[in-house]
N, C-alpha and C. Protein backbone atom coordinates (compact mmCIF):
# COMPACT_ATOMS: atom_id res chain seq x y z
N UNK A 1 -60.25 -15.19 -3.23
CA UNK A 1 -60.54 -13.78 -3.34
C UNK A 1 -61.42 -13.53 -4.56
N UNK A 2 -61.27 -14.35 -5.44
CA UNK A 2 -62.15 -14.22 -6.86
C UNK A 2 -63.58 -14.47 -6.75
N UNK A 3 -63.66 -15.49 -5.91
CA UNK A 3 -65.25 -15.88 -5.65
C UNK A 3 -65.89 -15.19 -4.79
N UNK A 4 -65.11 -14.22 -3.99
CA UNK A 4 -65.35 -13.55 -2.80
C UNK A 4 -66.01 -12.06 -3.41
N UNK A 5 -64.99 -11.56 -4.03
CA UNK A 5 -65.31 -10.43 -4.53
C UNK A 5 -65.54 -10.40 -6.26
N UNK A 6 -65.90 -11.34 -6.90
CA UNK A 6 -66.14 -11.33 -7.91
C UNK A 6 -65.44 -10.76 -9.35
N UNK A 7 -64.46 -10.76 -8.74
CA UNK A 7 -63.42 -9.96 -9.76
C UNK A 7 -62.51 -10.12 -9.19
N UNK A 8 -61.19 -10.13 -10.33
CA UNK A 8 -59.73 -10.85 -10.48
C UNK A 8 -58.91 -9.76 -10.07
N UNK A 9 -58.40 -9.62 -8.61
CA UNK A 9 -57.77 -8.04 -8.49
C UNK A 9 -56.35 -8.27 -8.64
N UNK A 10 -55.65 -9.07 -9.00
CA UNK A 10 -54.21 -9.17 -8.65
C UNK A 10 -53.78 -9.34 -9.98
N UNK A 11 -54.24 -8.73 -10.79
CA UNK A 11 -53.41 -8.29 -12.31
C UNK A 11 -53.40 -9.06 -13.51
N UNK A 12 -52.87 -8.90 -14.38
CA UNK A 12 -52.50 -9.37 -15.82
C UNK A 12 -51.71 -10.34 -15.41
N UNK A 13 -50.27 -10.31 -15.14
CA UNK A 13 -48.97 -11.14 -14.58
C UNK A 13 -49.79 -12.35 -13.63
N UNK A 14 -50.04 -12.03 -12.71
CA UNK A 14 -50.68 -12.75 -11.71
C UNK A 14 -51.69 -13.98 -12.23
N UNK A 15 -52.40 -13.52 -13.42
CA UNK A 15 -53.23 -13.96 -14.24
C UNK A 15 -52.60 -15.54 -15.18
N UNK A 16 -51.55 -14.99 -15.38
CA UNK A 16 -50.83 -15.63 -16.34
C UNK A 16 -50.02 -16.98 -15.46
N UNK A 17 -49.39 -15.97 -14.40
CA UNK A 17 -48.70 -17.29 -13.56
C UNK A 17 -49.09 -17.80 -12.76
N UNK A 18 -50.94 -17.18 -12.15
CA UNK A 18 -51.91 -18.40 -11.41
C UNK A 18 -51.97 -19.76 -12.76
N UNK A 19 -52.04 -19.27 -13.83
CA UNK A 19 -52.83 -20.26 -14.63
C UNK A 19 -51.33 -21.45 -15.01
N UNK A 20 -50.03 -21.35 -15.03
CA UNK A 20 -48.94 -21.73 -15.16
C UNK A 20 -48.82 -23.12 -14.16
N UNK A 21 -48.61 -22.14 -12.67
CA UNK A 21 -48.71 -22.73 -11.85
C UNK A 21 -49.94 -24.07 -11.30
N UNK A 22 -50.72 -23.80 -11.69
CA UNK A 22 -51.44 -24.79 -11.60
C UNK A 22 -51.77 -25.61 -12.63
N UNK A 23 -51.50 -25.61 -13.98
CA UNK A 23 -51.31 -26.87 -14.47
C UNK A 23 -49.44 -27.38 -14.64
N UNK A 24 -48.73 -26.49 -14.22
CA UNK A 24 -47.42 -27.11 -13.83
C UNK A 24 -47.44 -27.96 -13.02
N UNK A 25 -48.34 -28.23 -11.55
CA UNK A 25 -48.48 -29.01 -10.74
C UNK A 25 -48.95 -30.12 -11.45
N UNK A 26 -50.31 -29.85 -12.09
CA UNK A 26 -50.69 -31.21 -12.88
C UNK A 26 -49.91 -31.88 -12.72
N UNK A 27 -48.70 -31.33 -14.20
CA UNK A 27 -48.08 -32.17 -14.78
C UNK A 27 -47.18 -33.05 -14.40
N UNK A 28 -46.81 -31.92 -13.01
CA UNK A 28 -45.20 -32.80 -12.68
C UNK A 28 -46.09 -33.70 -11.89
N UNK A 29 -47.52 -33.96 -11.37
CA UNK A 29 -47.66 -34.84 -10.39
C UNK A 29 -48.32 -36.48 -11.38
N UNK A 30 -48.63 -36.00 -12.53
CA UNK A 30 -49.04 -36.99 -13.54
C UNK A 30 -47.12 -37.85 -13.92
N UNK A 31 -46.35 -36.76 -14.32
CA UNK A 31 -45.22 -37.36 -15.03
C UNK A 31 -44.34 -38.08 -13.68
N UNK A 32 -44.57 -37.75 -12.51
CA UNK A 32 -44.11 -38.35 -11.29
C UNK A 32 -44.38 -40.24 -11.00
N UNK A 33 -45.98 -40.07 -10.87
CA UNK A 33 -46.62 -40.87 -10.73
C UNK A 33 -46.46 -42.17 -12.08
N UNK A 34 -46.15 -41.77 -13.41
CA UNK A 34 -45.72 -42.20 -14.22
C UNK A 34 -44.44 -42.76 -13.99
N UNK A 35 -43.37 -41.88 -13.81
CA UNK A 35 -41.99 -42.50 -13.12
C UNK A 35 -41.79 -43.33 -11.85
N UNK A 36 -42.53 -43.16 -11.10
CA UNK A 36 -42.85 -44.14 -10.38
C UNK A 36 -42.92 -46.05 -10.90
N UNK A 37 -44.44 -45.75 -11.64
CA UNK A 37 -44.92 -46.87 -12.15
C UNK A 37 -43.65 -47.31 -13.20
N UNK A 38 -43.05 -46.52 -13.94
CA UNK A 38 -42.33 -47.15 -14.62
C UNK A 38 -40.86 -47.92 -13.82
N UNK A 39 -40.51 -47.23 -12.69
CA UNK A 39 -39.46 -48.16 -11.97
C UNK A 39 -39.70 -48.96 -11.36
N UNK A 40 -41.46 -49.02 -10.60
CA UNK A 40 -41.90 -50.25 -10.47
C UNK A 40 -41.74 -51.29 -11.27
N UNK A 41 -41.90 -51.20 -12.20
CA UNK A 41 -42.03 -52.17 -13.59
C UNK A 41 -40.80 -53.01 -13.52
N UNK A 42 -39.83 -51.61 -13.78
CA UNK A 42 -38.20 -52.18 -13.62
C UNK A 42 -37.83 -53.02 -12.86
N UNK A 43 -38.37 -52.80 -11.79
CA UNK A 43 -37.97 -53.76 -10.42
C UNK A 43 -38.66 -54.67 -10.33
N UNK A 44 -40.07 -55.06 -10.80
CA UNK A 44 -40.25 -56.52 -10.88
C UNK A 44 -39.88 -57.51 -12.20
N UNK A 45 -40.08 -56.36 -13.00
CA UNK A 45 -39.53 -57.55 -13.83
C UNK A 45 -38.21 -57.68 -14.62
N UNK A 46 -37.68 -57.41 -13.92
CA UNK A 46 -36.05 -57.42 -13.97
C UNK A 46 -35.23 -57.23 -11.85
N UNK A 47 -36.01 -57.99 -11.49
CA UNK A 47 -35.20 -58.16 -10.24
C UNK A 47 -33.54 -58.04 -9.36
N UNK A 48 -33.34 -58.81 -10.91
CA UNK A 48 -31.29 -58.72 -10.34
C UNK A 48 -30.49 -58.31 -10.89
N UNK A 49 -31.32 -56.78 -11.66
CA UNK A 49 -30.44 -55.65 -11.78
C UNK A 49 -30.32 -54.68 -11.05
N UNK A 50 -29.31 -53.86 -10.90
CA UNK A 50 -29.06 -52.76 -10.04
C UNK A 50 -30.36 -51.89 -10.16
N UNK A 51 -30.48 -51.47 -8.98
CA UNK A 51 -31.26 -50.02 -9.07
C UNK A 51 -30.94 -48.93 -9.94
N UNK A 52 -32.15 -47.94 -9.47
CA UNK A 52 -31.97 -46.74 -10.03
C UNK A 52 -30.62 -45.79 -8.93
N UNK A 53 -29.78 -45.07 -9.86
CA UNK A 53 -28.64 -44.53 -9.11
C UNK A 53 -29.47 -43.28 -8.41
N UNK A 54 -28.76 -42.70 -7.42
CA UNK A 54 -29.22 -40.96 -7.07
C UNK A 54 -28.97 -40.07 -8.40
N UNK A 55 -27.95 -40.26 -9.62
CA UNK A 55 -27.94 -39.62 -10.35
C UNK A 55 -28.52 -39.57 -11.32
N UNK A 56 -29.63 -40.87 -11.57
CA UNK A 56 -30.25 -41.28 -12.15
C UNK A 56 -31.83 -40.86 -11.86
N UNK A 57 -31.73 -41.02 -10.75
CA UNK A 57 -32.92 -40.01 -10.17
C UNK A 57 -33.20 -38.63 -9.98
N UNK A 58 -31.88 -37.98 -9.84
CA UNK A 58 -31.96 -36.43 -10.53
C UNK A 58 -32.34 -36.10 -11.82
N UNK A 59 -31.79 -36.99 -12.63
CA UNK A 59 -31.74 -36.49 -14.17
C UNK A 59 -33.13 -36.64 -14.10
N UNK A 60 -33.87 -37.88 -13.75
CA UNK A 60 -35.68 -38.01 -14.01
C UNK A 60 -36.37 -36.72 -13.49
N UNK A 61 -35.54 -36.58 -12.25
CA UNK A 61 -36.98 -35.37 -11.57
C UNK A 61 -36.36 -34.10 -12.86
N UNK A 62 -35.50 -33.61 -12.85
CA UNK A 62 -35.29 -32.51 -13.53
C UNK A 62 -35.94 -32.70 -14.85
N UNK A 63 -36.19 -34.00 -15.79
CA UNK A 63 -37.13 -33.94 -16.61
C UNK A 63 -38.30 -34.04 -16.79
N UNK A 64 -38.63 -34.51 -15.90
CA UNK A 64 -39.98 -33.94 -14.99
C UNK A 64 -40.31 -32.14 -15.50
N UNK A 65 -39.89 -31.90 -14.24
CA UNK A 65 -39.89 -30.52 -14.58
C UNK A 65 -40.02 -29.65 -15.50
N UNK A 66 -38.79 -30.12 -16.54
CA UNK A 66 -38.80 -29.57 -17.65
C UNK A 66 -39.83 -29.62 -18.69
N UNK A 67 -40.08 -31.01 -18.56
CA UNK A 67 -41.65 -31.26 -19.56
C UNK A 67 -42.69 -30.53 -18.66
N UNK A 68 -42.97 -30.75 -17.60
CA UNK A 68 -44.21 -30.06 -16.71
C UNK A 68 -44.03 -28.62 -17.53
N UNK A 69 -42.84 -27.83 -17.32
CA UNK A 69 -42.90 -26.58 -17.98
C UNK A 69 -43.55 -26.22 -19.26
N UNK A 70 -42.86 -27.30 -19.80
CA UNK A 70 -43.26 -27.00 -20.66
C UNK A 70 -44.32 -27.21 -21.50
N UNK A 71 -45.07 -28.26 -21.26
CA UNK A 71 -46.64 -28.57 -21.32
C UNK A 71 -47.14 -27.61 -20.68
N UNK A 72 -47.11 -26.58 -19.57
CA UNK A 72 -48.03 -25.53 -19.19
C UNK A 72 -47.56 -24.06 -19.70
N UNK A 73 -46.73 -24.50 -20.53
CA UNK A 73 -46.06 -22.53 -20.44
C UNK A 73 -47.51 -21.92 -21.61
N UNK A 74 -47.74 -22.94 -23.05
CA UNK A 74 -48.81 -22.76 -23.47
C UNK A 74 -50.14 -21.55 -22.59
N UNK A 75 -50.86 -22.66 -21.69
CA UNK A 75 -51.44 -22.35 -21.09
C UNK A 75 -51.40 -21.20 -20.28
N UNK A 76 -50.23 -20.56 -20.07
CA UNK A 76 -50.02 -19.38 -19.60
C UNK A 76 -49.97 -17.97 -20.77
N UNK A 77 -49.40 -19.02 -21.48
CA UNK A 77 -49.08 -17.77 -22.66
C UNK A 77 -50.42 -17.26 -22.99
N UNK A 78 -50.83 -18.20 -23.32
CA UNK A 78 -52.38 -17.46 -24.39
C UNK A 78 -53.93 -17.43 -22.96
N UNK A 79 -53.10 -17.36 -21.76
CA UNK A 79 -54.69 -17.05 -20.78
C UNK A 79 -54.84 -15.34 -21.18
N UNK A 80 -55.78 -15.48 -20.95
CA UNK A 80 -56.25 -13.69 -21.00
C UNK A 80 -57.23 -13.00 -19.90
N UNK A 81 -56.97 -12.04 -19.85
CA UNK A 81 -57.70 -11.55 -18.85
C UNK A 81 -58.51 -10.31 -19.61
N UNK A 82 -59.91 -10.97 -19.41
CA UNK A 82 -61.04 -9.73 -19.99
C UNK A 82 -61.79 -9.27 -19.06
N UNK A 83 -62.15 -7.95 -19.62
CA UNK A 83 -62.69 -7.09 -18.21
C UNK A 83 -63.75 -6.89 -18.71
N UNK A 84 -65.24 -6.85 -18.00
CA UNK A 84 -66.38 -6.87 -18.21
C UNK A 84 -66.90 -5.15 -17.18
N UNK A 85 -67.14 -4.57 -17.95
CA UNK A 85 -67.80 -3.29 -17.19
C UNK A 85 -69.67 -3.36 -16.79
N UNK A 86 -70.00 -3.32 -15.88
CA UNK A 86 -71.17 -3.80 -15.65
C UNK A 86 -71.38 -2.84 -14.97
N UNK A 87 -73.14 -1.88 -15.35
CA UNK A 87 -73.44 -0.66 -14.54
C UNK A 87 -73.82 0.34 -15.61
């Protein structure tokens, strides 16, 4: 809609938690991909230890999350929305 009509119609708020939301994704898909590779690791080179538990895998995704948050809340906080009057 922004490129369409050239202007940001869906507010201040909107402003703040487009910009949230999309480097929240970043993050959790960087810190994912990271957890990944790191239980890869685990599992080859340490073979004939137990896995990762299901509860063990909650606690990761939920810190996931939590860092994703919080590496983007920044980015939300200080976006701004300036209005240009033209005419």
């Amino acid at each position: 809609v922004r490129f369409v009509s050239s202007t940001w119609v869906f507010g201040k708020l909107m402003c703040h938690v487009s910009r949230f939301v999309q480097y929240c994704s970043v993050h959790v898909s960087v810190l994912t991909l990271a957890a990944i590779a790191l239980d890869r690791h685990q599992v080859i080179m340490h073979p004939l230890k137990p896995r990762m538990s299901m509860v063990k895998g909650g606690i990761c995704i939920i810190i996931i999350w939590v860092l994703a948050s919080c590496f983007s809340l920044p980015h939300a906080i200080y976006q701004t929305l300036t209005r240009f009057y033209i005419g």
